[in-house]
N, C-alpha and C. Protein backbone atom coordinates (compact mmCIF):
# COMPACT_ATOMS: atom_id res chain seq x y z
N UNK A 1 -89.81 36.96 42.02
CA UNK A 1 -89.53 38.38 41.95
C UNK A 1 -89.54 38.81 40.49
N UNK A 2 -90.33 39.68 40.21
CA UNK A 2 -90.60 40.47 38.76
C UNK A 2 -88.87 41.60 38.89
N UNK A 3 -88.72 41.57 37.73
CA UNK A 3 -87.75 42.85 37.29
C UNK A 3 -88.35 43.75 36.38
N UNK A 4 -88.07 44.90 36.20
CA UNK A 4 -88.28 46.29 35.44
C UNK A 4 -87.06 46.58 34.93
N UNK A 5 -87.25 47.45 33.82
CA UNK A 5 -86.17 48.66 33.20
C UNK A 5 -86.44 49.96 34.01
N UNK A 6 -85.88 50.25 34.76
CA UNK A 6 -85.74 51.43 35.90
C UNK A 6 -84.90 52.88 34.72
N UNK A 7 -85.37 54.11 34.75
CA UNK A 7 -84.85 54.97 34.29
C UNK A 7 -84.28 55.96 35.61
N UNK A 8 -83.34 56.56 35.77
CA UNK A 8 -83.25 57.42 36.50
C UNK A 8 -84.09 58.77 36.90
N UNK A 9 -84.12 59.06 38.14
CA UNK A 9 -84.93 59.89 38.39
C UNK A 9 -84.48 61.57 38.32
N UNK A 10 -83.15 61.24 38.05
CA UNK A 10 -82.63 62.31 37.65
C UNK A 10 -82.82 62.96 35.86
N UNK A 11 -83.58 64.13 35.61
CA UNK A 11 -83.47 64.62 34.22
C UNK A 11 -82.32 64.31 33.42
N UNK A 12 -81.78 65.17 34.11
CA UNK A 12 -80.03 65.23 33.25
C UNK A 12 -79.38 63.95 32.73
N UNK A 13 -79.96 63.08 33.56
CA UNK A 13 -79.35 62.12 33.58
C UNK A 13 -79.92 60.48 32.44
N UNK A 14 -79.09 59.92 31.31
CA UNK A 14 -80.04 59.16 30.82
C UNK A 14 -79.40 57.71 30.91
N UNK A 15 -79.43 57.68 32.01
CA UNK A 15 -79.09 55.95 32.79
C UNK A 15 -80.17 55.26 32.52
N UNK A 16 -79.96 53.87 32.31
CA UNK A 16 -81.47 53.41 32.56
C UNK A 16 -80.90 52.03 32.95
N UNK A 17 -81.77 50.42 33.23
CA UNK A 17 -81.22 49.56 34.16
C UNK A 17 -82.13 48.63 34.76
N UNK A 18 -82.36 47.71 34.58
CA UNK A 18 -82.69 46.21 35.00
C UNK A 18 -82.76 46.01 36.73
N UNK A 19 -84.12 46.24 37.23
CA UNK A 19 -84.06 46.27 38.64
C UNK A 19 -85.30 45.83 39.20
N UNK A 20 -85.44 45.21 40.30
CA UNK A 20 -87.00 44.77 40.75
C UNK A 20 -87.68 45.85 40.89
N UNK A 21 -88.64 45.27 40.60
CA UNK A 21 -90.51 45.38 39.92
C UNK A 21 -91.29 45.98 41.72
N UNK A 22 -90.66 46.93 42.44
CA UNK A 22 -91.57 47.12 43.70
C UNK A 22 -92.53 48.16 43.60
N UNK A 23 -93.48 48.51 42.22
CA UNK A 23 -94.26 49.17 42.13
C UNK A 23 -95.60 47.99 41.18
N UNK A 24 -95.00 47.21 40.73
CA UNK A 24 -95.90 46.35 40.02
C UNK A 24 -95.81 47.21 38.53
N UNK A 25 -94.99 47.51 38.29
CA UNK A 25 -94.88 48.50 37.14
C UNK A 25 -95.54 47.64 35.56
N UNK A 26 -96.31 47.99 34.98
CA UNK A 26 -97.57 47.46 33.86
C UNK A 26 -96.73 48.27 32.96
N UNK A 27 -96.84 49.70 32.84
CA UNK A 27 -96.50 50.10 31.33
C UNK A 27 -95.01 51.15 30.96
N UNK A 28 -95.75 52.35 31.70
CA UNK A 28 -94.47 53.13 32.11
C UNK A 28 -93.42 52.57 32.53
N UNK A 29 -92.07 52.67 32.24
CA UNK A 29 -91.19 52.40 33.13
C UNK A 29 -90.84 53.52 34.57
N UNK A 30 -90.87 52.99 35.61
CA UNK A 30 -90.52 53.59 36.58
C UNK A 30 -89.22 54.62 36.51
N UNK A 31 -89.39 55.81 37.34
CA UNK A 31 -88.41 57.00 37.16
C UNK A 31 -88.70 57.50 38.19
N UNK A 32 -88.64 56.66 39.78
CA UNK A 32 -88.72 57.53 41.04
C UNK A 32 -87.51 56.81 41.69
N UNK A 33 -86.02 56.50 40.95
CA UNK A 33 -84.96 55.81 41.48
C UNK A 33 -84.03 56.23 40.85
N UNK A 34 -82.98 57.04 41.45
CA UNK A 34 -81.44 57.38 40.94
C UNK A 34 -80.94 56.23 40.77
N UNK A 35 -80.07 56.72 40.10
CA UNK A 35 -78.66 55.57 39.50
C UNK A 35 -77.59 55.55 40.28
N UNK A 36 -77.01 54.45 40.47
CA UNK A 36 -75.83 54.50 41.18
C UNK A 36 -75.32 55.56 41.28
N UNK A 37 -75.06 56.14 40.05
CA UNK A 37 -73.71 57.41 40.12
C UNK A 37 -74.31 58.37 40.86
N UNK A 38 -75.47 59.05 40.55
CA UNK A 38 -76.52 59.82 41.10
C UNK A 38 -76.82 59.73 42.16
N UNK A 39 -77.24 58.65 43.09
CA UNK A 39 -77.23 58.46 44.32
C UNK A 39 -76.23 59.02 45.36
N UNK A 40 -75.06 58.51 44.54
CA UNK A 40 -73.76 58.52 45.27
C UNK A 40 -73.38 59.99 45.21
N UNK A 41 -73.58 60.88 44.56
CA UNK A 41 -73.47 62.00 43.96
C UNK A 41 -74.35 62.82 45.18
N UNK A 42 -75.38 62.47 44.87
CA UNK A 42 -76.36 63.14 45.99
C UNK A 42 -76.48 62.27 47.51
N UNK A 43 -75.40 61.38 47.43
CA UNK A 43 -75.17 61.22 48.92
C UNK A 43 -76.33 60.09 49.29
N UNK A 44 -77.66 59.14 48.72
CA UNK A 44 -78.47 58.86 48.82
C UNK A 44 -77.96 57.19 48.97
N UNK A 45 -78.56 56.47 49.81
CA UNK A 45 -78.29 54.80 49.72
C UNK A 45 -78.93 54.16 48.43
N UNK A 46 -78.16 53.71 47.73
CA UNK A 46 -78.82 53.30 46.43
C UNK A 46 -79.69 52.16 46.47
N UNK A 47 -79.71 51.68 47.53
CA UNK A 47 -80.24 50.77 48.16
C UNK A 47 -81.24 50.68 48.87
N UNK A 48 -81.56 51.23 49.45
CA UNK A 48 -82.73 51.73 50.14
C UNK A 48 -83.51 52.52 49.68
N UNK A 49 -83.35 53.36 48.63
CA UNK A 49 -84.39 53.69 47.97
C UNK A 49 -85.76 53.19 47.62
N UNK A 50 -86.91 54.04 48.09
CA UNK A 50 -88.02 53.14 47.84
C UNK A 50 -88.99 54.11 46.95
N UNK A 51 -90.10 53.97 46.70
CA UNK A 51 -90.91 54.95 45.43
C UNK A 51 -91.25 55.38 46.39
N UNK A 52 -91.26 56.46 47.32
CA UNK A 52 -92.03 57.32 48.16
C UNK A 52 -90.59 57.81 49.02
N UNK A 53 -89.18 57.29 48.80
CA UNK A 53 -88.03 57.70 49.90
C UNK A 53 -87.77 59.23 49.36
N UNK A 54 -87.92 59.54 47.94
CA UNK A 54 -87.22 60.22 47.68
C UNK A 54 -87.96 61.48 46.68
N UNK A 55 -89.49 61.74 47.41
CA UNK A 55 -90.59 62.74 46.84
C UNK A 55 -90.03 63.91 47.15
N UNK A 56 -90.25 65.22 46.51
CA UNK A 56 -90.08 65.97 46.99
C UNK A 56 -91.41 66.84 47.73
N UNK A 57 -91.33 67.64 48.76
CA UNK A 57 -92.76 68.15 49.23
C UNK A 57 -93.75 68.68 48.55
N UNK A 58 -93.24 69.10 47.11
CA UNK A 58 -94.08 69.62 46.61
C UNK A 58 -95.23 68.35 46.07
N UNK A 59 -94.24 66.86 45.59
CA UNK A 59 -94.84 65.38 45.12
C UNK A 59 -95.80 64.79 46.40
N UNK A 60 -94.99 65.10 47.69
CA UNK A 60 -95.91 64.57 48.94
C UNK A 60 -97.23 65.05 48.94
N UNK A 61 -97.11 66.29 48.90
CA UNK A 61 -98.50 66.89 49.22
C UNK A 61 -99.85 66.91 48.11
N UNK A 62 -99.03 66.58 46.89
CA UNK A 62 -99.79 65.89 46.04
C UNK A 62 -100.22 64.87 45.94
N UNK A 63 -99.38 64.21 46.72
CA UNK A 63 -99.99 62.81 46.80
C UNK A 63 -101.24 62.27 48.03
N UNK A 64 -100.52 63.27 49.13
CA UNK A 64 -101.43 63.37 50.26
C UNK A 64 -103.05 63.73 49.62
N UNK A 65 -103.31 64.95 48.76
CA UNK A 65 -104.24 65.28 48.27
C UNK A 65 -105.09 64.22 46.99
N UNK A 66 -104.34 63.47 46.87
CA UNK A 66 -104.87 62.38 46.17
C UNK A 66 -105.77 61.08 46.62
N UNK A 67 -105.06 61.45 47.88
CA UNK A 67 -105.44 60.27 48.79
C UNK A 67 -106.70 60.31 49.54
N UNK A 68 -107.21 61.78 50.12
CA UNK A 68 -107.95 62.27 50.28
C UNK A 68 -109.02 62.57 49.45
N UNK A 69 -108.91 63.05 48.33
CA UNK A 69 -110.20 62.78 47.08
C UNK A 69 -110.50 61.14 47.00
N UNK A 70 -109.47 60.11 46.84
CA UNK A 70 -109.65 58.88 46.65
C UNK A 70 -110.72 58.52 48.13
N UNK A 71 -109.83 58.81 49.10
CA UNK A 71 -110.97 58.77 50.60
C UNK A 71 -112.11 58.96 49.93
N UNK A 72 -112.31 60.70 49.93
CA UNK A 72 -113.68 60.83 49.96
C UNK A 72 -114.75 60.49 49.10
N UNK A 73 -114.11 59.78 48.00
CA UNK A 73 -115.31 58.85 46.55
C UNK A 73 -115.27 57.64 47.17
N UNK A 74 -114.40 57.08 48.00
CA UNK A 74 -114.68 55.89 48.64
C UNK A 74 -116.06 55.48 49.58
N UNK A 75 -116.38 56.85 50.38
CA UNK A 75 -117.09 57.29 51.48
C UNK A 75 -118.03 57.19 50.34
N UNK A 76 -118.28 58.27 49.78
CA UNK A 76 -119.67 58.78 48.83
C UNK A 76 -120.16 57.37 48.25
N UNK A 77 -118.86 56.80 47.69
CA UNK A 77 -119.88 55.55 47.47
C UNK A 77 -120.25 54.59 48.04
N UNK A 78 -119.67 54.38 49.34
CA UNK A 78 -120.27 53.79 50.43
C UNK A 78 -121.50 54.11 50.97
N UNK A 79 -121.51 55.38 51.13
CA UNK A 79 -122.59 55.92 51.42
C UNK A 79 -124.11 55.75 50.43
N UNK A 80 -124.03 55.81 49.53
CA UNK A 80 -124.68 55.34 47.80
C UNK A 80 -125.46 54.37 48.10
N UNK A 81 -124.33 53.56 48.25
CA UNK A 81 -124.57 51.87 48.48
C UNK A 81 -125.59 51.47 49.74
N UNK A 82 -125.08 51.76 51.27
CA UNK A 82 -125.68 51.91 52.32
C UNK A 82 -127.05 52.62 52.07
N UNK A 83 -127.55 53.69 51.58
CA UNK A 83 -128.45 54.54 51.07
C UNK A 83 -129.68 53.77 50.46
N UNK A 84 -128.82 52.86 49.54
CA UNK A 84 -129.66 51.96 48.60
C UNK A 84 -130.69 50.81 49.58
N UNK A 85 -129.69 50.66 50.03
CA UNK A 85 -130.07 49.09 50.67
C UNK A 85 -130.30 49.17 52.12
N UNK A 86 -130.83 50.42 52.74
CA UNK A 86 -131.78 50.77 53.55
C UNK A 86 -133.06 51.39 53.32
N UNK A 87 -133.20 51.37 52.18
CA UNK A 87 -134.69 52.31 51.30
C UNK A 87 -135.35 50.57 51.11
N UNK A 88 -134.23 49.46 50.83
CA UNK A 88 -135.56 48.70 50.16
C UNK A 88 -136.19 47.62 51.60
């Protein structure tokens, strides 16, 4: 099990904290996880928190739309590829 320096996902707030690595985190430190106090504050299982528990709709639907461009360059270049290697 990898560990991270976790910052809170709260602004206001400048907690930061030694916690497993469930994003594979490379550079940034992760900031999609309240802090104990914060959690508890906002009523949230500090524990169960996961990088997607706690998006707000405006983050979902951004992300949804991400996923969908990523789809559709997936396709196009499938398609590319398939394209290629029925011409020869």
């Amino acid at each position: 099990m990898n560990y991270v320096m976790h910052f809170c996902r709260n602004k206001e707030c400048n907690n930061g904290w030694v916690d497993k690595d469930l994003t594979n985190a490379t550079v940034n430190p992760p900031k999609w996880k309240y802090c104990k106090e914060c959690a508890k504050k906002l009523g949230i299982d500090y524990d169960a928190q996961t990088p997607t528990s706690n998006l707000t709709p405006k983050e979902i639907e951004h992300k949804n739309k991400l996923r969908e461009r990523i789809n559709k360059a997936r396709e196009i270049k499938f398609k590319n590829i398939h394209s290629a290697l029925t011409e020869i």
